[in-house]
PDB file of N, CA and C in Angstrom:
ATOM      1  N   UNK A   1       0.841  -1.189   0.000  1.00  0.00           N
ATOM      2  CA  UNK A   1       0.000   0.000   0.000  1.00  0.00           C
ATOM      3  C   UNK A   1       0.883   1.248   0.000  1.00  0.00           C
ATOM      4  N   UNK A   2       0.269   2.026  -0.810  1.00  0.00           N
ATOM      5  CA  UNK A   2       1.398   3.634  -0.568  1.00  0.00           C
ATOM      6  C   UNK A   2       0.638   4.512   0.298  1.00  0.00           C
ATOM      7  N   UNK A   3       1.195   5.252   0.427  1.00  0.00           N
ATOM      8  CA  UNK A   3       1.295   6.310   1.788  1.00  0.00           C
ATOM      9  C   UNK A   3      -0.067   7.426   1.166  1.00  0.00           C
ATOM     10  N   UNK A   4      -0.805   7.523   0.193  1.00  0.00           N
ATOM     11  CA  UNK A   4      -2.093   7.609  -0.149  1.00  0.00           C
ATOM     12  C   UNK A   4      -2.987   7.293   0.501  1.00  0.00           C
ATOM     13  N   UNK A   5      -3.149   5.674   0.298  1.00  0.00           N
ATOM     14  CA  UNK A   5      -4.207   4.698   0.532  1.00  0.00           C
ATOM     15  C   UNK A   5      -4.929   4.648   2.087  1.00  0.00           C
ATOM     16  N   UNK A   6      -3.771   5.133   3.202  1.00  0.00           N
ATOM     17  CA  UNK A   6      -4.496   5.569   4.076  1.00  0.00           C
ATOM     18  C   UNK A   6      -5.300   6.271   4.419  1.00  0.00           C
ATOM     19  N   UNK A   7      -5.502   7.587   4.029  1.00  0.00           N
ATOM     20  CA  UNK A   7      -6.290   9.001   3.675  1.00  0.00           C
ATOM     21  C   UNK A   7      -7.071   8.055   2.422  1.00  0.00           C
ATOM     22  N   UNK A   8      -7.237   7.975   1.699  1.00  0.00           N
ATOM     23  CA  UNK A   8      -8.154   7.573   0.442  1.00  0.00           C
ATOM     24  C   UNK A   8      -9.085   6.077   1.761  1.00  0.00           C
ATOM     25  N   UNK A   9      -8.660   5.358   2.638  1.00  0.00           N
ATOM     26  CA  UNK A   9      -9.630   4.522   3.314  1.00  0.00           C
ATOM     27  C   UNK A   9     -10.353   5.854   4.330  1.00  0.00           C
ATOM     28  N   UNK A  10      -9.671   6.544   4.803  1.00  0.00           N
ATOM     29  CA  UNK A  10     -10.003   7.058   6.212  1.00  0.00           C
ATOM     30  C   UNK A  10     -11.486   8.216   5.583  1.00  0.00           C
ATOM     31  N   UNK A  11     -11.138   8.146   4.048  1.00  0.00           N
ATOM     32  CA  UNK A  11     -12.172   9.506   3.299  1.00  0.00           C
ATOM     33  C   UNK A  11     -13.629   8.563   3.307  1.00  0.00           C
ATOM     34  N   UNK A  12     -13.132   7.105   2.944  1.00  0.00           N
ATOM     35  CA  UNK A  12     -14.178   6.291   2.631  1.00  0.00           C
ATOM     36  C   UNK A  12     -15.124   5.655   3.648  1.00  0.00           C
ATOM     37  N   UNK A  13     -14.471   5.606   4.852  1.00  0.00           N
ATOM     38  CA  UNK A  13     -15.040   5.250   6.113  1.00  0.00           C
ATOM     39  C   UNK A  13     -15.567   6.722   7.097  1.00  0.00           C
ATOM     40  N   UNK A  14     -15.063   7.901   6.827  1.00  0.00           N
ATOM     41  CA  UNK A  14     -15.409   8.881   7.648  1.00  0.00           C
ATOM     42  C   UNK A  14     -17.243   9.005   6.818  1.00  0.00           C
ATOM     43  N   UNK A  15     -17.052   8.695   5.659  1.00  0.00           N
ATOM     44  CA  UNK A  15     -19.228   9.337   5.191  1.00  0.00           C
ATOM     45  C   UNK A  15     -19.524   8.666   6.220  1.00  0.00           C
ATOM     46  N   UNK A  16     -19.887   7.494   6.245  1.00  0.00           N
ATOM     47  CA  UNK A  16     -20.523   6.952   7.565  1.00  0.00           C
ATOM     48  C   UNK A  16     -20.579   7.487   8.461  1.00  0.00           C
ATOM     49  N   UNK A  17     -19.177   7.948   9.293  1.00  0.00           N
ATOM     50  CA  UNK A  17     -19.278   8.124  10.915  1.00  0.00           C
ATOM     51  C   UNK A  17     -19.664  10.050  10.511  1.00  0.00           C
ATOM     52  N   UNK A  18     -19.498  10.487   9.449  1.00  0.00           N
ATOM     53  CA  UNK A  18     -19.633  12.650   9.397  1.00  0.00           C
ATOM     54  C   UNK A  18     -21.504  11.709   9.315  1.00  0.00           C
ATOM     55  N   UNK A  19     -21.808  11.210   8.330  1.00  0.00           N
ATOM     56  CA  UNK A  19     -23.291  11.245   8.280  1.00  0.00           C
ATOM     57  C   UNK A  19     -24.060  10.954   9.580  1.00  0.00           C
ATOM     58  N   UNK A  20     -23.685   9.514  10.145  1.00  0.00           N
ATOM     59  CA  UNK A  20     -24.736   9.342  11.424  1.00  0.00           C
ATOM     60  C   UNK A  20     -24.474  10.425  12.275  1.00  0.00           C
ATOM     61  N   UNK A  21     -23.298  11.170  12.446  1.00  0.00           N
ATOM     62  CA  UNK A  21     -23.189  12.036  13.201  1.00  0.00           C
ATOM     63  C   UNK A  21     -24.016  13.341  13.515  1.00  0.00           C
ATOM     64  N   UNK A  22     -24.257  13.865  12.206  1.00  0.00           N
ATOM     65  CA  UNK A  22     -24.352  15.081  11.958  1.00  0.00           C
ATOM     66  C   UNK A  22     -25.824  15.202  11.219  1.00  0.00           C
ATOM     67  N   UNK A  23     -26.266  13.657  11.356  1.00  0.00           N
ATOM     68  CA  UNK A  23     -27.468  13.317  10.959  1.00  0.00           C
ATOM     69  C   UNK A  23     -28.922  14.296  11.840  1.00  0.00           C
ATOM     70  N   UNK A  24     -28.553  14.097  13.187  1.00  0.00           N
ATOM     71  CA  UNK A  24     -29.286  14.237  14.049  1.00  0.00           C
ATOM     72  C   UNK A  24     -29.030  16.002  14.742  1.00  0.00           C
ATOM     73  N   UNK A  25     -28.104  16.261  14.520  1.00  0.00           N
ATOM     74  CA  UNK A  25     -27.749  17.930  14.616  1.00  0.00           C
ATOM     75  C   UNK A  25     -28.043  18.675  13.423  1.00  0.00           C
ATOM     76  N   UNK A  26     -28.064  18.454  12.417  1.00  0.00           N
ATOM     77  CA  UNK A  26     -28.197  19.374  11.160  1.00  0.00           C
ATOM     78  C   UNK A  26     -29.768  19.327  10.827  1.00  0.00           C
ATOM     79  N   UNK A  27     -30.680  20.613  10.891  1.00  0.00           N
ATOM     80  CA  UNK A  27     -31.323  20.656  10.215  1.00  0.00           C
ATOM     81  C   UNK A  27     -31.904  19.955   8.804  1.00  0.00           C
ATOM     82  N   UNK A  28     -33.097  18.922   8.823  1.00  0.00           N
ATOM     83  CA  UNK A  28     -33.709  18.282   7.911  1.00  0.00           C
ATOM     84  C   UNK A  28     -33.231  19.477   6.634  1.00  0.00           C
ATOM     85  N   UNK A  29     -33.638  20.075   6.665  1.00  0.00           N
ATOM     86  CA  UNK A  29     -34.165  21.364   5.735  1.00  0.00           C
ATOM     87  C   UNK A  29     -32.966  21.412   4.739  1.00  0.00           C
ATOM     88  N   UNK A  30     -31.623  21.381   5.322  1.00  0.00           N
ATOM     89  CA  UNK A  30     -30.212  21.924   4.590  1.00  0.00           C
ATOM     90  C   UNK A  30     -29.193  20.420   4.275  1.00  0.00           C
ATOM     91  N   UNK A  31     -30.230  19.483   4.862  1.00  0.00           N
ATOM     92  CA  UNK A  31     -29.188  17.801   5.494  1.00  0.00           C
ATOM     93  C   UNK A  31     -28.288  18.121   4.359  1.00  0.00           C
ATOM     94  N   UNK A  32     -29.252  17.452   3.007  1.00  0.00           N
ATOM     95  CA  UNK A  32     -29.226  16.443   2.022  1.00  0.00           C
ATOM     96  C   UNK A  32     -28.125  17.172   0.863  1.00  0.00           C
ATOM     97  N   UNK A  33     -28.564  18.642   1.147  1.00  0.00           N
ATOM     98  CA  UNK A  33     -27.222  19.563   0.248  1.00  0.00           C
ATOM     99  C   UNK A  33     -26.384  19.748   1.014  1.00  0.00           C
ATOM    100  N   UNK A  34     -25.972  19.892   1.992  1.00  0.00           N
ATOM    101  CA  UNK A  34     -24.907  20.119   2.699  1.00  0.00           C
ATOM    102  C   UNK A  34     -23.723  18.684   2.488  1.00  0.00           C
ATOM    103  N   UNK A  35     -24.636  17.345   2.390  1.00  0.00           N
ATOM    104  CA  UNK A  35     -23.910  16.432   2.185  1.00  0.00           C
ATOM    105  C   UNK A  35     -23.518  15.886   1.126  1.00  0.00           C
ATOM    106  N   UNK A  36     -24.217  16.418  -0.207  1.00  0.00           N
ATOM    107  CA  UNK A  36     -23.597  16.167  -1.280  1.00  0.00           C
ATOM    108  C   UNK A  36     -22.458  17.213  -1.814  1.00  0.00           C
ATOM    109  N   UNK A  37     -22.741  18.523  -1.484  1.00  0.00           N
ATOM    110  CA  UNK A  37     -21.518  19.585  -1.200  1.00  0.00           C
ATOM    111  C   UNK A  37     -20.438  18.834  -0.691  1.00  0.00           C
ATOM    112  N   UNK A  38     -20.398  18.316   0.162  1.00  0.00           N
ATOM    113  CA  UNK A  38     -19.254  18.013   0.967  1.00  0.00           C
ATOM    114  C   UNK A  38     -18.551  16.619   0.662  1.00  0.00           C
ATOM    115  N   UNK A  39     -19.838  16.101  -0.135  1.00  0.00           N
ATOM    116  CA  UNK A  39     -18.653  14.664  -1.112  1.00  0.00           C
ATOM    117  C   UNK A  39     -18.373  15.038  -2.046  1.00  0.00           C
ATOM    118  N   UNK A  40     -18.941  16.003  -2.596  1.00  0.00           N
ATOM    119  CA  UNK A  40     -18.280  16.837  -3.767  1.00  0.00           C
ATOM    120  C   UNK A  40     -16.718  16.955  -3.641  1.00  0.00           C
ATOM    121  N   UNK A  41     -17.068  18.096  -2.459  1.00  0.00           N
ATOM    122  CA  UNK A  41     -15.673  19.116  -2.126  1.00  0.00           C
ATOM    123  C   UNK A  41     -14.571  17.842  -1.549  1.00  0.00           C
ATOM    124  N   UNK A  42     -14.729  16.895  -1.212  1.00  0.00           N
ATOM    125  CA  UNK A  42     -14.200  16.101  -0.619  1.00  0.00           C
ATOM    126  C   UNK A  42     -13.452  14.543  -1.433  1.00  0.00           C
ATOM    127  N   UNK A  43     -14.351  14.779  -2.381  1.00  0.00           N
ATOM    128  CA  UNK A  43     -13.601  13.292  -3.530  1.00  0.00           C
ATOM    129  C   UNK A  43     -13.016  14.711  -4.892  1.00  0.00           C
ATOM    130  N   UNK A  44     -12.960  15.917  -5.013  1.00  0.00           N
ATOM    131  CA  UNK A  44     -12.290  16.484  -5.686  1.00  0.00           C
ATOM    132  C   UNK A  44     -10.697  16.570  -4.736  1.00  0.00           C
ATOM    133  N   UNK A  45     -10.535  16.627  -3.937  1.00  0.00           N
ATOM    134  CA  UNK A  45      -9.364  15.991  -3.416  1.00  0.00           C
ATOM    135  C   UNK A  45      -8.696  14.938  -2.425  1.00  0.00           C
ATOM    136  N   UNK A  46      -9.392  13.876  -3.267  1.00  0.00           N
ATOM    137  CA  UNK A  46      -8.263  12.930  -2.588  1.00  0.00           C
ATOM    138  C   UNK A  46      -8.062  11.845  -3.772  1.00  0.00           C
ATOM    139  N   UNK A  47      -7.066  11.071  -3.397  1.00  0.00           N
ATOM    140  CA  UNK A  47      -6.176  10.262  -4.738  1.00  0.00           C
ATOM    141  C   UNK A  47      -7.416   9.636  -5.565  1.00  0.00           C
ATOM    142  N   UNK A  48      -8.986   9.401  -5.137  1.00  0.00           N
ATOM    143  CA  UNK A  48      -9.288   8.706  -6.110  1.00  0.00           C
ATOM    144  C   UNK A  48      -9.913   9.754  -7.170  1.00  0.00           C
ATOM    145  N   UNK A  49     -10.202  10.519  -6.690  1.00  0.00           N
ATOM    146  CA  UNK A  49     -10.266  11.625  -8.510  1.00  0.00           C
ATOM    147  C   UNK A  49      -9.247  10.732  -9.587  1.00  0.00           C
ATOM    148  N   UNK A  50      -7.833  10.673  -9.259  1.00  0.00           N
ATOM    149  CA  UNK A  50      -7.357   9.942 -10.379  1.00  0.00           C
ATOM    150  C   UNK A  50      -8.026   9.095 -11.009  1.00  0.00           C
ATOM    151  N   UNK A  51      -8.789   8.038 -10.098  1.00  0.00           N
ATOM    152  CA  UNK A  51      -8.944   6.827 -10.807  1.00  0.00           C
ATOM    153  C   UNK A  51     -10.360   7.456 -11.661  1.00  0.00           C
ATOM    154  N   UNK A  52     -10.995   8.475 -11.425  1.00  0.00           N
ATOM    155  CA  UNK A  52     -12.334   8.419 -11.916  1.00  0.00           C
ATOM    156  C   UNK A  52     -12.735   9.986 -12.471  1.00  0.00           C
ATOM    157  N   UNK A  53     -12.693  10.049 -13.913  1.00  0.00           N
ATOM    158  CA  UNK A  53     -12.869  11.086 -14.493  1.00  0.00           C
ATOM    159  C   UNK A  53     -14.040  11.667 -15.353  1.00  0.00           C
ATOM    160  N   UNK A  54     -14.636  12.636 -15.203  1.00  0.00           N
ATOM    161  CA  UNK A  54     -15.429  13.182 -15.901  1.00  0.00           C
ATOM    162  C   UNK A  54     -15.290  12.870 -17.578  1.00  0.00           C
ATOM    163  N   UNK A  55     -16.054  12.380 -18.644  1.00  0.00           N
ATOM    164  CA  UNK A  55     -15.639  12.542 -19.741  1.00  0.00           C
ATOM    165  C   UNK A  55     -16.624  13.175 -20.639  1.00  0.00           C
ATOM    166  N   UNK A  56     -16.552  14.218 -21.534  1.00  0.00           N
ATOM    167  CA  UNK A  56     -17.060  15.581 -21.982  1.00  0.00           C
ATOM    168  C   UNK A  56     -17.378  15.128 -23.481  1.00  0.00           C
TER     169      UNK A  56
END
């Protein structure tokens, strides 16, 4: 494993523990965009963008 792959697991296992978390504190109203914002902002940087590209 390279020195990536740790951060690229820890991105993949944190949705789970940021969602149940923040499930129950965040306003219904804003949940559902706030959390696709934030896998947005969040798989635009980390190593697997490489593997997976937009094609135009």
């Amino acid at each position: 494993m390279n020195s990536l792959s740790f951060w690229a697991w820890m991105f993949l296992f944190g949705h789970p523990v940021w969602a149940t978390g923040f499930m129950f504190l965040i306003s219904w109203c804003g949940y559902w965009q706030e959390l696709i914002e934030t896998l947005a902002w969040a798989h635009e940087r980390t190593p697997l963008t490489n593997l997976i590209r937009w094609r135009d």
